[in-house]
Protein backbone atom coordinates (compact mmCIF):
# COMPACT_ATOMS: atom_id res chain seq x y z
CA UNK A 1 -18.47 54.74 106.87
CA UNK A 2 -18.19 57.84 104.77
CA UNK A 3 -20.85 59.04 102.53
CA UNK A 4 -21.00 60.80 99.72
CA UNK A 5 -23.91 63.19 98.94
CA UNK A 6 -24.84 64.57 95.54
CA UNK A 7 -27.75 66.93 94.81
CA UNK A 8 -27.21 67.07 90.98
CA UNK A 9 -29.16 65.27 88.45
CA UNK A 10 -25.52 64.42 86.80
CA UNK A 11 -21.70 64.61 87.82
CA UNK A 12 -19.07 62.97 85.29
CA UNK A 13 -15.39 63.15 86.28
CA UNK A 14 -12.38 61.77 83.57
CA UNK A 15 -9.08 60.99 85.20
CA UNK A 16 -6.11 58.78 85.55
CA UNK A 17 -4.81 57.86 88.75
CA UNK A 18 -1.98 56.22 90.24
CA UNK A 19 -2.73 55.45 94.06
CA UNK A 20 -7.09 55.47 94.99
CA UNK A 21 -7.56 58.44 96.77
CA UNK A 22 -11.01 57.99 98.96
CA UNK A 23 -12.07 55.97 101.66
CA UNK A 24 -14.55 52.49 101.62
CA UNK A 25 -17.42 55.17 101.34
CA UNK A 26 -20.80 54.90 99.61
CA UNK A 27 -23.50 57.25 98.73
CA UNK A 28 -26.74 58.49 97.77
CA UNK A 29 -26.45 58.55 93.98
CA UNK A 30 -26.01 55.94 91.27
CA UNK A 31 -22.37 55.24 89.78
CA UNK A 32 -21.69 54.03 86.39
CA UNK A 33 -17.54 53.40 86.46
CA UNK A 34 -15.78 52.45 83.30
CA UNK A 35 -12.18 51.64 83.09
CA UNK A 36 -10.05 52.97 79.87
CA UNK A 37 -6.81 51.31 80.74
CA UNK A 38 -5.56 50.39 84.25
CA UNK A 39 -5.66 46.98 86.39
CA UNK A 40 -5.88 46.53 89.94
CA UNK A 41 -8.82 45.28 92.08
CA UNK A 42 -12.39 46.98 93.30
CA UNK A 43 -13.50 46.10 96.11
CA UNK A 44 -17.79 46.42 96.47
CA UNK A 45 -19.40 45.19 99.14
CA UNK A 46 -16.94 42.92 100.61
CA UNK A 47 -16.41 41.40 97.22
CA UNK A 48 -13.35 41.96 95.50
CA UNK A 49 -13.36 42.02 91.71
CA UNK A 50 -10.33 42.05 89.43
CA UNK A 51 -9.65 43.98 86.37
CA UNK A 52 -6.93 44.50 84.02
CA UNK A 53 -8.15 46.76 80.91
CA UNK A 54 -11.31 47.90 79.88
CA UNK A 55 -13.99 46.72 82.73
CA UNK A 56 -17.24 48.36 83.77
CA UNK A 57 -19.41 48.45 86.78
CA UNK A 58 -22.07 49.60 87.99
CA UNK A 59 -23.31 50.55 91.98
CA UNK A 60 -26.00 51.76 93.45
CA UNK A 61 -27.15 53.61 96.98
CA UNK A 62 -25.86 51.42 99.05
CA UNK A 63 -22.90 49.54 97.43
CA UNK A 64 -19.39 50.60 99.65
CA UNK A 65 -16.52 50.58 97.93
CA UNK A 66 -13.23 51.47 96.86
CA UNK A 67 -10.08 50.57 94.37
CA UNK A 68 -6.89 48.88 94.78
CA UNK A 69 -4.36 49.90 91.49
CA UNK A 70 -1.36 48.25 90.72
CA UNK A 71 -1.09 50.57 87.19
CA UNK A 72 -1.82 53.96 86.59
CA UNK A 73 -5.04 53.62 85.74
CA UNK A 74 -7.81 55.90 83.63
CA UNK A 75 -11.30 56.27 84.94
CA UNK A 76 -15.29 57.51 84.20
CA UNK A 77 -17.22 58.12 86.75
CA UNK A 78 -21.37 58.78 85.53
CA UNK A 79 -22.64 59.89 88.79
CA UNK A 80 -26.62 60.26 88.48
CA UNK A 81 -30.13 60.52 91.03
CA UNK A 82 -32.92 57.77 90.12
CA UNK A 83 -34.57 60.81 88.80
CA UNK A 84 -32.02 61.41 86.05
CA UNK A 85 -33.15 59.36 83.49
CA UNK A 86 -37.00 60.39 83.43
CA UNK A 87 -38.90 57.35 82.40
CA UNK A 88 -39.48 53.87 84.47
CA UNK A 89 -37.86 51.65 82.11
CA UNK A 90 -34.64 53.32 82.66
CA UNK A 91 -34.50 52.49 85.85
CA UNK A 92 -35.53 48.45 85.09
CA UNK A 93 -32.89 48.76 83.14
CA UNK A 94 -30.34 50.20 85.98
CA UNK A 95 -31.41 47.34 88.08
CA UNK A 96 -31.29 44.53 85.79
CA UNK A 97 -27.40 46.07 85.84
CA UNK A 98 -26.98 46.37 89.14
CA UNK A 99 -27.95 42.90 89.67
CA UNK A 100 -25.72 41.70 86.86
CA UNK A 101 -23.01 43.52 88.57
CA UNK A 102 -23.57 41.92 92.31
CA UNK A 103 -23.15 38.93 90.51
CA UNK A 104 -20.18 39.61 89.21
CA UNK A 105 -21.64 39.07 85.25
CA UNK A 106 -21.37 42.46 84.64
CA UNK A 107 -18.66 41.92 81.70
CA UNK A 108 -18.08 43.26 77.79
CA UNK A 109 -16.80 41.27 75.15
CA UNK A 110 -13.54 43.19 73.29
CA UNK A 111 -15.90 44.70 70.66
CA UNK A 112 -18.38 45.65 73.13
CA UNK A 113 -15.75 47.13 75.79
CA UNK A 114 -14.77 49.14 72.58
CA UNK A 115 -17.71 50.45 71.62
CA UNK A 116 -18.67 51.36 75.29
CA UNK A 117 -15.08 53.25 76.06
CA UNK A 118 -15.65 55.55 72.49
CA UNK A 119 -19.59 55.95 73.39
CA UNK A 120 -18.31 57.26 76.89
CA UNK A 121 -15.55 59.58 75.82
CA UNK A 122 -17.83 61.23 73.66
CA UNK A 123 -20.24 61.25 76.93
CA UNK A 124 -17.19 63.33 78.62
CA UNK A 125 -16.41 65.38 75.58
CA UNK A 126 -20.04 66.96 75.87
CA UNK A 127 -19.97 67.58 79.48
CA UNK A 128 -16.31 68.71 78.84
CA UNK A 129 -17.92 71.45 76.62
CA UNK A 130 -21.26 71.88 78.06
CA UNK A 131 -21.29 70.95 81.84
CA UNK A 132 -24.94 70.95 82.18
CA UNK A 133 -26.58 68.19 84.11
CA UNK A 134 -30.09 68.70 82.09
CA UNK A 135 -28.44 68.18 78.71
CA UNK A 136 -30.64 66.28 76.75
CA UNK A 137 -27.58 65.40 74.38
CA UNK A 138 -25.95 63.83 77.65
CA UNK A 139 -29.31 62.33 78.44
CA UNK A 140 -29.75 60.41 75.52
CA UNK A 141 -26.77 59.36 75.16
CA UNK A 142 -26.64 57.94 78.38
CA UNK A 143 -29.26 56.13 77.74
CA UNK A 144 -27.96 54.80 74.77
CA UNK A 145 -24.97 53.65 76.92
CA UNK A 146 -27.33 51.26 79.23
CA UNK A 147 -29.33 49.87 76.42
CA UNK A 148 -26.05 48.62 74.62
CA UNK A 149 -24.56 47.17 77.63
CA UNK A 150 -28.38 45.60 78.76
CA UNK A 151 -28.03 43.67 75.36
CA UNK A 152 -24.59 41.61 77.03
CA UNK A 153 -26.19 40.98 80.38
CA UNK A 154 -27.70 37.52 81.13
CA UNK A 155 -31.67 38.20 81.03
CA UNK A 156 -32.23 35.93 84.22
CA UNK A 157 -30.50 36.92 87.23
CA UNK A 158 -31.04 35.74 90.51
CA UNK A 159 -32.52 38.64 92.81
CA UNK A 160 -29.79 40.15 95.22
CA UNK A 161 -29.79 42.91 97.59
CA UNK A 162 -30.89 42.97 101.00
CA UNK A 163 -34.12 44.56 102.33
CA UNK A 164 -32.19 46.50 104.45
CA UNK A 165 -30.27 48.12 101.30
CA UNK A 166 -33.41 48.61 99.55
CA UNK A 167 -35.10 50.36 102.29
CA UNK A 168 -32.79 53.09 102.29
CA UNK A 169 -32.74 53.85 98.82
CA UNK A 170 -36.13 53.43 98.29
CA UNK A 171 -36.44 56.27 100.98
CA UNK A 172 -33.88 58.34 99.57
CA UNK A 173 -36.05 57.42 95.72
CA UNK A 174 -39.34 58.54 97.59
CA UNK A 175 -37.96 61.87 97.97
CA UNK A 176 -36.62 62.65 95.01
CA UNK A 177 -40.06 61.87 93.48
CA UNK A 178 -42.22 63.76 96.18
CA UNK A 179 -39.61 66.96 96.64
CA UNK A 180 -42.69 69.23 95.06
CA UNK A 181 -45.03 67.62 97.16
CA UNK A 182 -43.99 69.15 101.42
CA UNK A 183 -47.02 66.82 102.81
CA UNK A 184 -45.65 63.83 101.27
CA UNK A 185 -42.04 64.41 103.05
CA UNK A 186 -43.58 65.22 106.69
CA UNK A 187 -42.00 63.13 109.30
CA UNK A 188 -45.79 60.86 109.65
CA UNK A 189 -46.06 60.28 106.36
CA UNK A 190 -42.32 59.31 105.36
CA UNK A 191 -42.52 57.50 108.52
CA UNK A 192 -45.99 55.38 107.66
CA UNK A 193 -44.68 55.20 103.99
CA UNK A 194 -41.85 52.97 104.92
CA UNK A 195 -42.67 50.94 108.36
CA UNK A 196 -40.62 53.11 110.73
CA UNK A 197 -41.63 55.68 114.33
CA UNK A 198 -41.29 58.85 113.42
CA UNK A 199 -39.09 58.57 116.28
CA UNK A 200 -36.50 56.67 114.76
CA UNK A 201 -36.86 57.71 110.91
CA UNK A 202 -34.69 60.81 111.70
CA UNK A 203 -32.05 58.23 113.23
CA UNK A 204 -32.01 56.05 110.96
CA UNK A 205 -31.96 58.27 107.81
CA UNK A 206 -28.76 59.62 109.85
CA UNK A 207 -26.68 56.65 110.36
CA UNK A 208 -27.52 55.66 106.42
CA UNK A 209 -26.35 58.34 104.82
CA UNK A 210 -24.44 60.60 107.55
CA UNK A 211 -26.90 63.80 107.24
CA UNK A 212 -30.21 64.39 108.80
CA UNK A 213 -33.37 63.52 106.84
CA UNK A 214 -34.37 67.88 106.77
CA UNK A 215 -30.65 68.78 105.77
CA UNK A 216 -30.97 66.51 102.92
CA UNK A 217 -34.36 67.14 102.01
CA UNK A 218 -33.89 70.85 102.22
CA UNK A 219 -30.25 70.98 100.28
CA UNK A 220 -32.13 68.54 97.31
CA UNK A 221 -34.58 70.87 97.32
CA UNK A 222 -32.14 74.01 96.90
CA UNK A 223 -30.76 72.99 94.77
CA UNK A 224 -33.52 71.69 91.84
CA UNK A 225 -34.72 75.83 92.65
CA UNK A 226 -31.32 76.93 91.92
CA UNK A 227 -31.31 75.20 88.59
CA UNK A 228 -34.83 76.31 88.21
CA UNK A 229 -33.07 79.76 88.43
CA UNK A 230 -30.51 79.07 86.47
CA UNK A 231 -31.52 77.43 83.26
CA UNK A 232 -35.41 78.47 83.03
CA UNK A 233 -37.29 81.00 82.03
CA UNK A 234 -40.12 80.43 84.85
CA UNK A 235 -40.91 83.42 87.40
CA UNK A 236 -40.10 84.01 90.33
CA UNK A 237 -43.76 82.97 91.55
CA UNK A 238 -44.48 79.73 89.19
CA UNK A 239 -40.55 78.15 90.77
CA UNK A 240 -42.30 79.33 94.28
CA UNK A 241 -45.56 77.28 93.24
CA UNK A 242 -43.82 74.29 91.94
CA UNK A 243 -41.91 73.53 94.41
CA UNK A 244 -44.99 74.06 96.87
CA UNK A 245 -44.20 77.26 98.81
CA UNK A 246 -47.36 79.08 99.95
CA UNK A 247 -46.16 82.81 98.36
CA UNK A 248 -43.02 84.10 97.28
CA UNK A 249 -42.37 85.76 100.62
CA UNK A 250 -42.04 82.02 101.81
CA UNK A 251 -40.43 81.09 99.26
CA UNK A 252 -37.83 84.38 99.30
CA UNK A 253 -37.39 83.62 102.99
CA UNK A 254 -36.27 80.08 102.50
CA UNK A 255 -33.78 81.23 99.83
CA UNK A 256 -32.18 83.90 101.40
CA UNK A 257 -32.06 81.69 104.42
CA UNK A 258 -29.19 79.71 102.40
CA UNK A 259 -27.51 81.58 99.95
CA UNK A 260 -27.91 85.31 101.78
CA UNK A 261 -29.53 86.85 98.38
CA UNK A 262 -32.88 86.60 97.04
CA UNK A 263 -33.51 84.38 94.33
CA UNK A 264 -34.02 87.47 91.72
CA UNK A 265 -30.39 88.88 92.56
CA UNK A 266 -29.18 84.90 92.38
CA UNK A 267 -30.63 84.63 88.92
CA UNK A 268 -29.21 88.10 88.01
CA UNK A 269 -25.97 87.40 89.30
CA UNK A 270 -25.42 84.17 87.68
CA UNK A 271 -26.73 85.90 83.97
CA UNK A 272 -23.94 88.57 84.35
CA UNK A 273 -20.96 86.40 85.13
């Protein structure tokens, strides 16, 4: 099964589209989908759910999926990392969501629906103008967006998703929350962290998500630096610190290693385009 990989914080796409244009594929982000106009049928997890209108769901790590239209139909994709929304309560709240939608309760009354389609056009109008994944505008706003729909959810749900589901993304959530720490993302300790041989963590990391556990580690990594770069005003020597590098000539070394510049010319290059 294809995967999709995304090392951003955020990713929002707007379109309409007439015929679904990827694979049953799933990936190693979380996906909030809302549909303007449009009916046809999405298919998650070998359920298939129909829609005709507004509709919203919601997937996580592991959910496959993909769409069957019958209209030309207008999406949002709100592509985001568990780390995205900062604070623990966000991500109660994402669950309580994703649960609602692998029940298939994940549904807006008209005034709701309403409400959530203007809230989210005004999501895409700021990364329209913006297109930065740390805006606290889009941040907030965001999670504005899961409170309101929260309040039309059912507050019991019964508690879905298989271990085997959870494993992986708690692995893939493990990292994201450790990628400063380098001893915490050794082979040993990812391996004792979640039950597996550090024999078969590599394989198994590779048949979830269709890279290997370094190339993803090291590619996250690269690219929280390169927005480090990018959009702070932190040296050279405190990014090399953060992100636990023993001196800059390691941490130059590693750079250069992927992007054939040092990170000073990087940073210099990107303020003069």
């Amino acid at each position: 099964m294809k995967r999709y990989i995304q090392h951003e914080y955020l990713r929002i796409s707007h379109f309409t589209g007439t015929e679904w244009q990827h694979p049953v594929h799933n990936h190693n982000h979380f996906e909030l989908i809302f549909v303007h106009e449009g009916a046809g049928n999405h298919c998650i997890s070998n359920m298939q759910i129909p829609f005709e209108g507004k509709a919203i769901f919601i997937l996580g790590p592991s959910d496959a999926h993909h769409f069957e239209l019958h209209a030309p139909t207008t999406f949002t994709f709100l592509k985001f990392t568990n780390t995205y929304l900062g604070d623990p309560h966000w991500n109660q709240t994402l669950e309580h969501l994703l649960q609602a939608g692998r029940q298939q309760r994940l549904t807006l009354p008209a005034t709701a629906a309403t409400k959530t389609d203007q809230l989210i056009r005004l999501i895409v109008q700021e990364w329209k103008e913006n297109h930065q994944e740390n805006s606290p505008t889009i941040r907030y706003l965001m999670q504005g967006l899961l409170s309101m729909v929260q309040t039309f959810i059912p507050s019991t749900l019964d508690n879905l998703g298989t271990k085997h589901q959870q494993k992986i993304t708690s692995l893939i959530d493990y990292i994201h929350d450790n990628i400063h720490l380098a001893d915490q993302l050794q082979t040993e300790q990812l391996a004792a962290q979640f039950d597996l041989s550090k024999h078969y963590l590599g394989v198994y990391f590779k048949e979830q998500t269709g890279v290997t556990l370094r190339d993803y580690i090291t590619k996250y990594k690269l690219h929280l630096i390169e927005n480090k770069l990018l959009h702070s005003g932190l040296s050279l020597k405190e990014i090399s610190h953060e992100f636990g590098f023993s001196d800059t000539s390691h941490f130059n070394k590693f750079f250069r290693k992927h992007h054939q510049v040092s990170p000073s010319v990087f940073r210099a290059k990107a303020k003069n385009r």
